[in-house]
Protein backbone atom coordinates (compact mmCIF):
# COMPACT_ATOMS: atom_id res chain seq x y z
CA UNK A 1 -3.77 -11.86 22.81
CA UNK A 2 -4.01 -13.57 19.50
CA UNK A 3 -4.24 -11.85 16.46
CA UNK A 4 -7.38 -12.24 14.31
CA UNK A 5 -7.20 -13.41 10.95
CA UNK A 6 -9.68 -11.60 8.60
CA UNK A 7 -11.71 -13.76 6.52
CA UNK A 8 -11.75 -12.26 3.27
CA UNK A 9 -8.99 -11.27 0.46
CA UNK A 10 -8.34 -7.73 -0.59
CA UNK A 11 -9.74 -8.65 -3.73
CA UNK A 12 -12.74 -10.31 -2.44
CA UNK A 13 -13.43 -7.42 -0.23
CA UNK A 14 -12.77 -4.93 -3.64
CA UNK A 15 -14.89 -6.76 -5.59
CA UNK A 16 -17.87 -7.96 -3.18
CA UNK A 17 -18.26 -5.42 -0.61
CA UNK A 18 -21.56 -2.92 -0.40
CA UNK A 19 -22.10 0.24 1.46
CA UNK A 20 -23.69 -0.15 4.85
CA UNK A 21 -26.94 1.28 6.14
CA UNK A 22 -26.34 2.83 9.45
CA UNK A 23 -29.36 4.54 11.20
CA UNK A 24 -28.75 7.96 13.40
CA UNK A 25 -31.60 9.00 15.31
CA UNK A 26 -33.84 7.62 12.98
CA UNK A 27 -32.05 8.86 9.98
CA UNK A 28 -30.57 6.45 7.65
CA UNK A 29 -27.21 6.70 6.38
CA UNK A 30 -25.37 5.10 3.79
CA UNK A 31 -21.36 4.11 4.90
CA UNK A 32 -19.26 3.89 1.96
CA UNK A 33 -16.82 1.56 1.41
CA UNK A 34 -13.01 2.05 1.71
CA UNK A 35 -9.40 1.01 2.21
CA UNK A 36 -7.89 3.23 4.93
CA UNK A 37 -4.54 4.76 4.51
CA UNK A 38 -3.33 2.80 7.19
CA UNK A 39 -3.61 -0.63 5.13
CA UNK A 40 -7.13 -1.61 6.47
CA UNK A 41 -10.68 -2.55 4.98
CA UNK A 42 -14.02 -1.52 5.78
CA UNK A 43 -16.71 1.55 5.62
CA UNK A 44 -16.35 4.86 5.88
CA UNK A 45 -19.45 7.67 6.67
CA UNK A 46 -18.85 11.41 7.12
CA UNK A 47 -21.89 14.02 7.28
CA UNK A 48 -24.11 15.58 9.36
CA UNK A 49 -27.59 14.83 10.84
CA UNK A 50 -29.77 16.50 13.26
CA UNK A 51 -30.55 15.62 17.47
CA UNK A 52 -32.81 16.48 19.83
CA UNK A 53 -32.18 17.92 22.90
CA UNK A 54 -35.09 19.19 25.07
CA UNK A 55 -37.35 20.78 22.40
CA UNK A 56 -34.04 22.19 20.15
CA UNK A 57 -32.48 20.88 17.20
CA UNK A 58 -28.68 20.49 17.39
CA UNK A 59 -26.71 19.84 14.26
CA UNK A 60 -24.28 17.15 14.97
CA UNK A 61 -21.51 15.92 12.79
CA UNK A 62 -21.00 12.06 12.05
CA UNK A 63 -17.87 10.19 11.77
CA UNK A 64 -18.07 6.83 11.62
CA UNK A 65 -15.30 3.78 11.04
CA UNK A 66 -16.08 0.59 10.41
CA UNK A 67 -12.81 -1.42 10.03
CA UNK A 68 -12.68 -5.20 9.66
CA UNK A 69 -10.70 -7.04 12.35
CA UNK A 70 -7.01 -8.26 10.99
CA UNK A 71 -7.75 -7.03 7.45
CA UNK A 72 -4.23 -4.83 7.77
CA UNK A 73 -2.36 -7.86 7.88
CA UNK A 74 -3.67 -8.69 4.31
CA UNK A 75 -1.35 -9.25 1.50
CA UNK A 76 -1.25 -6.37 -0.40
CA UNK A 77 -3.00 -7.42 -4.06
């Protein structure tokens, strides 16, 4: 399979990129943006939120990864 190239520079990700609204059960929830260890771009949320199950509340915890397609590849800046 061919590899995708990402769109976007390091820098223009750095310099343009915004934090993502990501809803959870009806809770919004703001993903950060980050460069992963591993090289890559994108958005990052950690935290907790509640669910329903039945007529309880659970506490869940939220881990979330949004990582743009071929942005490891990038030149490093």
């Amino acid at each position: 399979m061919a590899k995708t190239n990402c769109p976007v520079t390091r820098a223009e990700f750095h310099e343009q990129a915004q934090p993502v609204e990501v809803v959870i059960n009806g809770n919004p929830q703001m993903a950060e943006v980050k460069e992963f260890s591993t090289g890559s771009l994108g958005w990052y949320l950690n935290g907790k939120t509640n669910i329903k199950v039945g007529d309880k509340l659970v506490s869940v915890q939220i881990g979330l990864n949004l990582t743009i397609v071929g942005s490891k590849e990038l030149p490093k800046d």
